[in-house]
N, C-alpha and C. Protein backbone atom coordinates (compact mmCIF):
# COMPACT_ATOMS: atom_id res chain seq x y z
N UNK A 1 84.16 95.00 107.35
CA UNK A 1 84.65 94.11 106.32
C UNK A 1 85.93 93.42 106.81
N UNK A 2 86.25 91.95 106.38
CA UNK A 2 87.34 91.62 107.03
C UNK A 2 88.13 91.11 106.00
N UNK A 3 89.43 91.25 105.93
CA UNK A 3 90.34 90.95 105.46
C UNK A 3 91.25 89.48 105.41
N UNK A 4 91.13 88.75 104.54
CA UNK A 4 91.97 87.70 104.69
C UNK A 4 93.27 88.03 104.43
N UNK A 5 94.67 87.79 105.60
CA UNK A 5 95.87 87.31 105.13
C UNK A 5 96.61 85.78 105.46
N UNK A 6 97.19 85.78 104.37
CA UNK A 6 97.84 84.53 104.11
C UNK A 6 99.11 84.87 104.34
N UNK A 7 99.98 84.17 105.40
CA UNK A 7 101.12 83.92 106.28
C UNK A 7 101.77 82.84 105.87
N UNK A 8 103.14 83.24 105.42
CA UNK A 8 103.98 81.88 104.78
C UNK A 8 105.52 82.29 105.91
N UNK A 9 105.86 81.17 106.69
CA UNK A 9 106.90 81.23 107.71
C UNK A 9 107.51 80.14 107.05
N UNK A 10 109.16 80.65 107.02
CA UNK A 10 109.96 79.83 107.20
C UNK A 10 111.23 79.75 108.14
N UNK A 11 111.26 78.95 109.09
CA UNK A 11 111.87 79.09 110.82
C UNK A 11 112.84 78.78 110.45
N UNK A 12 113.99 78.63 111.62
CA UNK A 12 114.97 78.69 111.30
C UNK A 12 115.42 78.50 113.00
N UNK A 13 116.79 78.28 113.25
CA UNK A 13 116.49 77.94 114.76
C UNK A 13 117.08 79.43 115.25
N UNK A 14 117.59 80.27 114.64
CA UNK A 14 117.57 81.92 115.66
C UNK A 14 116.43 82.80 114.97
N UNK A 15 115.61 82.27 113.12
CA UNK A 15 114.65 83.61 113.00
C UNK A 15 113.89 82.62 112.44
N UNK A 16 113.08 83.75 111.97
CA UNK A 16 111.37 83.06 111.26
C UNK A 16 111.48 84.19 110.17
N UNK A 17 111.35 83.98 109.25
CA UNK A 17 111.24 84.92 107.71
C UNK A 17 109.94 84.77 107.37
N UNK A 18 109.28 85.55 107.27
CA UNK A 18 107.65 86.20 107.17
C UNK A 18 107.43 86.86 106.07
N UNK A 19 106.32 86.36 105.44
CA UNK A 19 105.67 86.95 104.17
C UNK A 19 104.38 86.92 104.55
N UNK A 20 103.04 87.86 103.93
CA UNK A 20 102.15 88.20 104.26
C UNK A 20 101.63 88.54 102.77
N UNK A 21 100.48 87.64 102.68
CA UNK A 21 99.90 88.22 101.27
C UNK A 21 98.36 88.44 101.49
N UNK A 22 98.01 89.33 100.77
CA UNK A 22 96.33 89.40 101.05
C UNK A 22 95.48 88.27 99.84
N UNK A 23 94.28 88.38 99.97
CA UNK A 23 93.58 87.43 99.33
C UNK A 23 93.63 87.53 97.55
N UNK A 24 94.14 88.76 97.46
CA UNK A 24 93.99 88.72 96.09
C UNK A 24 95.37 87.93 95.57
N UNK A 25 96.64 87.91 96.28
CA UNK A 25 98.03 87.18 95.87
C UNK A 25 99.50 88.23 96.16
N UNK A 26 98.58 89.25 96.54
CA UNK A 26 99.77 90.47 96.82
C UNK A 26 100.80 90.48 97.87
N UNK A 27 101.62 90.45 98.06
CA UNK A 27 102.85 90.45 98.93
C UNK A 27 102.72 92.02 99.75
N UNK A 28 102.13 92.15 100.79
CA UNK A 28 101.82 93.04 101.85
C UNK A 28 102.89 93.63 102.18
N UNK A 29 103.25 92.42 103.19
CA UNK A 29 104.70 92.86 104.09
C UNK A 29 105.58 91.63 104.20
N UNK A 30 106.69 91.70 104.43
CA UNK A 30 107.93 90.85 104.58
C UNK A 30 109.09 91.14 105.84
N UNK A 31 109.59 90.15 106.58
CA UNK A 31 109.69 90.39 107.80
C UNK A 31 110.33 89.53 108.45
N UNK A 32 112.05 89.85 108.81
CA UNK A 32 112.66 88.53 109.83
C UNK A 32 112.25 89.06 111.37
N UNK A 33 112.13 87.91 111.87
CA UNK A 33 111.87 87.77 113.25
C UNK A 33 112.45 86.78 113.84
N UNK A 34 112.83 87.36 115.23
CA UNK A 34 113.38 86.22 116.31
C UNK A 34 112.55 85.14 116.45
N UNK A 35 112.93 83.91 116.33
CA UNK A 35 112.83 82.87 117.38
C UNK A 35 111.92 82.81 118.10
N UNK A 36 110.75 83.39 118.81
CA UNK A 36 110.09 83.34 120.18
C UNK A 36 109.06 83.39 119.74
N UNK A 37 108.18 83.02 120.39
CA UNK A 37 106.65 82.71 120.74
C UNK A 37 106.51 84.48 121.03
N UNK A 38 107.00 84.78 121.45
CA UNK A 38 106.48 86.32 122.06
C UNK A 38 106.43 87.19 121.22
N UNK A 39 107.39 87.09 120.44
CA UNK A 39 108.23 87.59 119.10
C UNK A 39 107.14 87.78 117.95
N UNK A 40 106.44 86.10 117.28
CA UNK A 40 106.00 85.81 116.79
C UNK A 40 104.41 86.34 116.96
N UNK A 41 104.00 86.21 118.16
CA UNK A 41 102.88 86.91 118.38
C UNK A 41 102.38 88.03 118.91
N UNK A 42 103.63 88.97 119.02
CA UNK A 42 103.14 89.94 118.79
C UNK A 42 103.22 90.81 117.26
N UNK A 43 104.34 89.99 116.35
CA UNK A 43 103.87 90.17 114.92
C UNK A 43 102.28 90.17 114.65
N UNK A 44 102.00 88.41 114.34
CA UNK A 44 100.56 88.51 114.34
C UNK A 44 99.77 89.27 115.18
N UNK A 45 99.65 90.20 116.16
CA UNK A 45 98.46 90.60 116.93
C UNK A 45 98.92 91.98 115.71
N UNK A 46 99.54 92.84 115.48
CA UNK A 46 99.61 93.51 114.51
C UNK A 46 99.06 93.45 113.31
N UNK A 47 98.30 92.26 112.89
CA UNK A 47 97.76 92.11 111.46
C UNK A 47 96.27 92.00 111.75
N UNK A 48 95.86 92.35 111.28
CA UNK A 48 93.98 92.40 111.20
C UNK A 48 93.61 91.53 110.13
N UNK A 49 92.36 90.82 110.23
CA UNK A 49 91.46 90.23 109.04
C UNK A 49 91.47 88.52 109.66
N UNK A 50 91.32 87.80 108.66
CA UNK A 50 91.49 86.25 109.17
C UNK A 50 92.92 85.97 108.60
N UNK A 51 93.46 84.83 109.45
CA UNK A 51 94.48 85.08 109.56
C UNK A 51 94.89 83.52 109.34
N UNK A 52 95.63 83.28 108.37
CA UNK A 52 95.70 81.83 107.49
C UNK A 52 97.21 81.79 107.84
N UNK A 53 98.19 80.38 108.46
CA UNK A 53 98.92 80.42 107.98
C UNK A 53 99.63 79.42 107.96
N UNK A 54 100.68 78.93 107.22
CA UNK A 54 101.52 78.02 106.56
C UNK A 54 103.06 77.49 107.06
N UNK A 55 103.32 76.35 107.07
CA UNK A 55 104.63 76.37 107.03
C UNK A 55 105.24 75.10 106.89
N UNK A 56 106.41 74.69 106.44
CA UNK A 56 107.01 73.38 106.53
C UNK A 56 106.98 72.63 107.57
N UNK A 57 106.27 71.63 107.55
CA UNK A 57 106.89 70.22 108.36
C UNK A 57 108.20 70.04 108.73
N UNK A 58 108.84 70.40 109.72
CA UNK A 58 109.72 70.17 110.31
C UNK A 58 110.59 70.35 111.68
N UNK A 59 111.12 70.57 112.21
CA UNK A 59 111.74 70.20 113.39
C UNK A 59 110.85 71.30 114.55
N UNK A 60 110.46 72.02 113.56
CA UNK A 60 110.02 73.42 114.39
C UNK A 60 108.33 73.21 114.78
N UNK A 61 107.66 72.35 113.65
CA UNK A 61 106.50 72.31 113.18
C UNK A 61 105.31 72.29 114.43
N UNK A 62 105.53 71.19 115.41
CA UNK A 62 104.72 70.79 116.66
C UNK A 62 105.08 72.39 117.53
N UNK A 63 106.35 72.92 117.22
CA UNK A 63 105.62 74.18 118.58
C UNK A 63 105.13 74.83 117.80
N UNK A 64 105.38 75.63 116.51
CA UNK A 64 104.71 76.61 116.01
C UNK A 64 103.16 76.36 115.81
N UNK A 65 102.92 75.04 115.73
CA UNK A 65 101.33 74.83 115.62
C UNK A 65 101.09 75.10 117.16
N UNK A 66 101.67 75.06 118.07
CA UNK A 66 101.19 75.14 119.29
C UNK A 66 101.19 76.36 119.62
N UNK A 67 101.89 77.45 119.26
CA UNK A 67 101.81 78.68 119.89
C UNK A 67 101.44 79.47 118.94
N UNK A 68 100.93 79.09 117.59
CA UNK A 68 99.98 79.59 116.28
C UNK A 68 98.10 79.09 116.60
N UNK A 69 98.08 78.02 116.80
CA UNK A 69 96.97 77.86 116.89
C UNK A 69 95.60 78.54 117.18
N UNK A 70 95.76 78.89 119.11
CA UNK A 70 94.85 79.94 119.09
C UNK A 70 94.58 81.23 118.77
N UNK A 71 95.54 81.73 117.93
CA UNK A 71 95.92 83.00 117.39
C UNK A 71 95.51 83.11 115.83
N UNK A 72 95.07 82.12 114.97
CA UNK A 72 94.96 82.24 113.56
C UNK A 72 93.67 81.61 113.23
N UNK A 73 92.91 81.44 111.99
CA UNK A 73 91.88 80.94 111.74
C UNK A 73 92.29 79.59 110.99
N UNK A 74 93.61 79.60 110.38
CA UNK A 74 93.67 78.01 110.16
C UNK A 74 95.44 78.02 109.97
N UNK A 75 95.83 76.95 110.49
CA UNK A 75 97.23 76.96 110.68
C UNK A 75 97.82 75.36 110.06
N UNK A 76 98.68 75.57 108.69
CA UNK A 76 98.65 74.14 108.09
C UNK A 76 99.88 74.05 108.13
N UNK A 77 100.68 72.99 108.75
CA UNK A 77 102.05 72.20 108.30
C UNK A 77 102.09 71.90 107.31
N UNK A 78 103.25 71.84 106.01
CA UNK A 78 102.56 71.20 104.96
C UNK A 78 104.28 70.83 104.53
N UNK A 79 104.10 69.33 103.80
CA UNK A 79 105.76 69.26 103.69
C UNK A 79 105.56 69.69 101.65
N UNK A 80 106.56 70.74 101.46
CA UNK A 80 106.67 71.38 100.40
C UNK A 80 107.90 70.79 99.45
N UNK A 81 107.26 70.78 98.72
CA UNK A 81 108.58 70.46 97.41
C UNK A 81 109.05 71.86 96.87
N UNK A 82 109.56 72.51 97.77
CA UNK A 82 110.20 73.81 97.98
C UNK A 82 111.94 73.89 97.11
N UNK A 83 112.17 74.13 96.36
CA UNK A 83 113.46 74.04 96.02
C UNK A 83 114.39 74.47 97.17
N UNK A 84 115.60 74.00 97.41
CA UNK A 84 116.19 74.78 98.41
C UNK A 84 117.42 75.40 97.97
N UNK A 85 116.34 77.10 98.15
CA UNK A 85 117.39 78.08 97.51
C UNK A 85 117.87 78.92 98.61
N UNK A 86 118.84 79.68 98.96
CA UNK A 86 118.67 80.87 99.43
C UNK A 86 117.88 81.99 98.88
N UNK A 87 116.29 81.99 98.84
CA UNK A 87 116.20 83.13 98.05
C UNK A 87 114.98 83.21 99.07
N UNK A 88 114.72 84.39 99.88
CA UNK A 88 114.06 84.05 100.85
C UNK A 88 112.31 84.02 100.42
N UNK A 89 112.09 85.42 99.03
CA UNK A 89 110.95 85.55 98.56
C UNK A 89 110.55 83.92 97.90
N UNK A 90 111.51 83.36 97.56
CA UNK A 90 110.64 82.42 96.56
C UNK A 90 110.64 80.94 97.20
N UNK A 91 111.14 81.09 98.72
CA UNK A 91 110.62 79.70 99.42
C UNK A 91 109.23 79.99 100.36
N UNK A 92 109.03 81.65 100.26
CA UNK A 92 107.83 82.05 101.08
C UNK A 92 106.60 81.53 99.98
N UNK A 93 107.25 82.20 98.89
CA UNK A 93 105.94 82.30 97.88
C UNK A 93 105.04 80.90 97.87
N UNK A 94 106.77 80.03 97.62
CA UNK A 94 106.17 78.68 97.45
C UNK A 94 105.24 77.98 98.78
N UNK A 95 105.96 78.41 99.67
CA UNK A 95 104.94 78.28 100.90
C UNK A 95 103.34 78.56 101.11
N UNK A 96 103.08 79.78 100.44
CA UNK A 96 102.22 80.15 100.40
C UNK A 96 101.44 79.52 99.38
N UNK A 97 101.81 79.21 98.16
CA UNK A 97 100.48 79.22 96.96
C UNK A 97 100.72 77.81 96.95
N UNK A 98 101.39 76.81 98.30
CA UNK A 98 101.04 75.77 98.35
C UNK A 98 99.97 75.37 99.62
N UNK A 99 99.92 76.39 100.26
CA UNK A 99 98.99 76.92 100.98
C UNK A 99 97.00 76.83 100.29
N UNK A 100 97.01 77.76 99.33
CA UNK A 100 96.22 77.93 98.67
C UNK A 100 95.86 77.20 97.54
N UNK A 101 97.15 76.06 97.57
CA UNK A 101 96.10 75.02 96.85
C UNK A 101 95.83 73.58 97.10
């Protein structure tokens, strides 16, 4: 049986703040990470199921699609009408369930 998770990143130029929800809307795991391609994927090789994931259009956008790509089942830039809060859960969330719709 395989598992869908839904991956909401928001980069940053020293981390990447990681949320992980499964298909039903549940918040899995949550997670800062460095900066790196290496970093980043060996997060994802840690997660099982199909592997969806999200993130703002912006400065970061062209590499993370590049070093996300062959690693996920669908990988969307998306420019978000994200409030800009410091609140790290609720710019993921929004990431995400703009993701899913």
């Amino acid at each position: 049986m395989t598992s869908e998770k839904y991956i909401g990143l928001d980069v940053h130029q020293a981390t990447i703040s990681v949320a992980v929800m499964d298909a039903s809307g549940k918040l899995v795991m949550e997670s800062i990470l460095e900066t790196k391609a290496s970093t980043l994927l060996q997060f994802l090789a840690g997660l099982r199921g199909n592997l969806s994931v999200t993130f703002e259009e912006g400065t970061w956008a062209a590499w993370l699609y590049d070093v996300l790509k062959p690693h996920v089942a669908l990988c969307l830039a998306k420019t978000l009408r994200v409030r800009r809060i410091n609140d790290f859960e609720a710019n993921l969330r929004g990431a995400l369930f703009a993701m899913l719709t």
